[in-house]
N, C-alpha and C. Protein backbone atom coordinates (compact mmCIF):
# COMPACT_ATOMS: atom_id res chain seq x y z
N UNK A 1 115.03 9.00 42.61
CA UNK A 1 115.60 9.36 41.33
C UNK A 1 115.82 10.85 41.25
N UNK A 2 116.99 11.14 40.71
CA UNK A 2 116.73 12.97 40.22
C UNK A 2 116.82 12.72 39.41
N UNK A 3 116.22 14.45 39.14
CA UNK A 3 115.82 14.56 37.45
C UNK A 3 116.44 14.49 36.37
N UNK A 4 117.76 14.93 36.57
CA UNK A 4 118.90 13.73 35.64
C UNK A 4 119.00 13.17 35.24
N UNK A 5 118.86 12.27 36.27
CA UNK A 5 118.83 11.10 35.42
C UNK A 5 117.60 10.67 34.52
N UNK A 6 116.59 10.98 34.86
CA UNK A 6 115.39 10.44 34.35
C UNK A 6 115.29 11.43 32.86
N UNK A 7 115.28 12.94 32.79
CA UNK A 7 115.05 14.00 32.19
C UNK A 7 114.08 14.52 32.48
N UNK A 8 114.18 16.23 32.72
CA UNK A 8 113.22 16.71 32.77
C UNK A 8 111.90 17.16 32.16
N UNK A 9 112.07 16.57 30.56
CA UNK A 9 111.38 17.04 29.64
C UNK A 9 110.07 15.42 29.84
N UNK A 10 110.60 14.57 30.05
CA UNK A 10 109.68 13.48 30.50
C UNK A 10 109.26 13.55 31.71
N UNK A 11 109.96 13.92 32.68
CA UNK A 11 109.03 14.66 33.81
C UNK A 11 107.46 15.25 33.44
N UNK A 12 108.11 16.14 32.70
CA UNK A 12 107.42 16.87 32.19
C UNK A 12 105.66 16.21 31.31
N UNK A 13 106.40 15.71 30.45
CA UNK A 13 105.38 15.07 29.76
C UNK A 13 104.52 13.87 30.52
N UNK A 14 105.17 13.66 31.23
CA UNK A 14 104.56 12.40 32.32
C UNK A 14 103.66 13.46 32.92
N UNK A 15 103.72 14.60 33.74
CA UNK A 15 102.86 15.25 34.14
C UNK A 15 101.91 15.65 33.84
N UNK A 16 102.19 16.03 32.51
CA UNK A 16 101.04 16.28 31.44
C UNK A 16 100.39 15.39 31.33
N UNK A 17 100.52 14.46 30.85
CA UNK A 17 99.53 13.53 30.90
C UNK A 17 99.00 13.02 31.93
N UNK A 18 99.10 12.94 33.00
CA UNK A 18 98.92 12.35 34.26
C UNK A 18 97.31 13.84 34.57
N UNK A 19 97.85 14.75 34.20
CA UNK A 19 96.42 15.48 34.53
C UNK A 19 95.87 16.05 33.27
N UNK A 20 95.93 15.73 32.00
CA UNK A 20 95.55 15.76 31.08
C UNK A 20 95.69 17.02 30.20
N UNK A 21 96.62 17.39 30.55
CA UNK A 21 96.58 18.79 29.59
C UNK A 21 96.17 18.81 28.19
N UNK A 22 96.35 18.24 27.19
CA UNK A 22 95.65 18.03 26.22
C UNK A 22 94.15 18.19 26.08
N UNK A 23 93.78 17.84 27.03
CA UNK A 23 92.40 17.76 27.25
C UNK A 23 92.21 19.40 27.38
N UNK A 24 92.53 19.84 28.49
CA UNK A 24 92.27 21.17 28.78
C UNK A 24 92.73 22.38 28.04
N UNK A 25 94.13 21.89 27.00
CA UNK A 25 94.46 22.96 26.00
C UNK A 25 93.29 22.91 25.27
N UNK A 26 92.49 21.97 24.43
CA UNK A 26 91.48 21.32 23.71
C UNK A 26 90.40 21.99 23.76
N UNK A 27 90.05 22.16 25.30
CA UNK A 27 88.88 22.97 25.99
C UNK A 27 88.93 24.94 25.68
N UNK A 28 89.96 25.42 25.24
CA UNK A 28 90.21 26.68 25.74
C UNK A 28 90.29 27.01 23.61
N UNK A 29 89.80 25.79 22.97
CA UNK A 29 88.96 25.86 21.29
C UNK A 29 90.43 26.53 20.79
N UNK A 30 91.58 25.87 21.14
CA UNK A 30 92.85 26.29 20.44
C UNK A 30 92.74 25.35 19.44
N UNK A 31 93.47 25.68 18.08
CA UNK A 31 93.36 24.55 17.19
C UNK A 31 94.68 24.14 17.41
N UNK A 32 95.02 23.09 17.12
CA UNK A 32 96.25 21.51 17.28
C UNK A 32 97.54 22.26 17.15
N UNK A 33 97.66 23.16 16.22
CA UNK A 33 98.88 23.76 16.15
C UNK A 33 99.50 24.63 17.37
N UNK A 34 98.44 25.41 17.78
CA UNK A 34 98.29 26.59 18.69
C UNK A 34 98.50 25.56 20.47
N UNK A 35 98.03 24.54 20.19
CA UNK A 35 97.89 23.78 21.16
C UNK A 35 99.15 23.26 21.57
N UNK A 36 99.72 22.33 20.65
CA UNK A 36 101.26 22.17 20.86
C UNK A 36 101.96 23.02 20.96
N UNK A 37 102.36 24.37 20.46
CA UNK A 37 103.08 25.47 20.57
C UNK A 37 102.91 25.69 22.31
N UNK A 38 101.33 25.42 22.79
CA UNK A 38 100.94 26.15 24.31
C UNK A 38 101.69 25.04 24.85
N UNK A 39 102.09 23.76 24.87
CA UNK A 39 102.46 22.37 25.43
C UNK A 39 104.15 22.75 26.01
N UNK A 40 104.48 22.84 24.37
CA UNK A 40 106.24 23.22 24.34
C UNK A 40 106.41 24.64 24.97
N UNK A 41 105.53 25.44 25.01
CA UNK A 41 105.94 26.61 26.11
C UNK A 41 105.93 26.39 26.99
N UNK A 42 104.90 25.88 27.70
CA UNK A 42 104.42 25.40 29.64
C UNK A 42 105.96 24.61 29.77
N UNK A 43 106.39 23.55 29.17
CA UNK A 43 107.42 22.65 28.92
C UNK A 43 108.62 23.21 29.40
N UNK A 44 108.59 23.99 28.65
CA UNK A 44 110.19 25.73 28.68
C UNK A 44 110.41 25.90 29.43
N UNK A 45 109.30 26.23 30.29
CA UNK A 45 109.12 27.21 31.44
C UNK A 45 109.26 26.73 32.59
N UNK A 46 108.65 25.79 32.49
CA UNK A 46 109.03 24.31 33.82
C UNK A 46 109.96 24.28 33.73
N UNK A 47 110.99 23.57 32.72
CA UNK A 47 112.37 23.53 32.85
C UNK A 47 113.04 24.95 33.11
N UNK A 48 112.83 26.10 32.92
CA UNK A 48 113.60 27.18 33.05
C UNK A 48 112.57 28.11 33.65
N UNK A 49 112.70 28.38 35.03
CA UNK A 49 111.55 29.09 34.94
C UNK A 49 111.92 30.97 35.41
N UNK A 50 112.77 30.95 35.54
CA UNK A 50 113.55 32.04 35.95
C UNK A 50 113.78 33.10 34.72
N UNK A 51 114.04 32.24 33.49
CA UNK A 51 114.49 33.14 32.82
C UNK A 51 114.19 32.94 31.33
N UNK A 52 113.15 33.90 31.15
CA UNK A 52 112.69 34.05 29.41
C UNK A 52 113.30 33.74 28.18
N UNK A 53 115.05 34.51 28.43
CA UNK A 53 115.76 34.67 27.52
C UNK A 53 116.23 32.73 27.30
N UNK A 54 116.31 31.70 28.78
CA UNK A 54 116.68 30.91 28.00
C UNK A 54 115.21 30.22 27.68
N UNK A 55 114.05 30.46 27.56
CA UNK A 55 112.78 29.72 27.57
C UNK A 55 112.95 29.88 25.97
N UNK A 56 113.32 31.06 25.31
CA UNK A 56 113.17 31.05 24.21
C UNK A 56 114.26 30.31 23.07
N UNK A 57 115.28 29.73 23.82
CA UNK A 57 116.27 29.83 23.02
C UNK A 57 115.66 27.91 22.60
């Protein structure tokens, strides 16, 4: 499969969960908000990792 077709953002989230990030954002006493914000950044960045300007957009 490429990532195309499938999407990379479920890539993504499949990975996450597969080694638990939740768990380990959880561990580092972020509260839920701060936590998802850290999720959807790592997320960004995977998909774009070259370049800030589009991580932010």
């Amino acid at each position: 499969m490429y990532i195309e077709k499938i999407g990379g953002e479920w890539l993504v989230k499949h990975a996450s969960e597969t080694l638990e990030m939740d768990d380990i954002l959880k561990a580092t006493k972020l509260d839920d908000n701060l936590a998802e914000i850290a999720q959807i950044l790592l997320t960004a960045m995977l998909l774009h990792p070259s370049s800030e300007l589009e991580t932010e957009r």
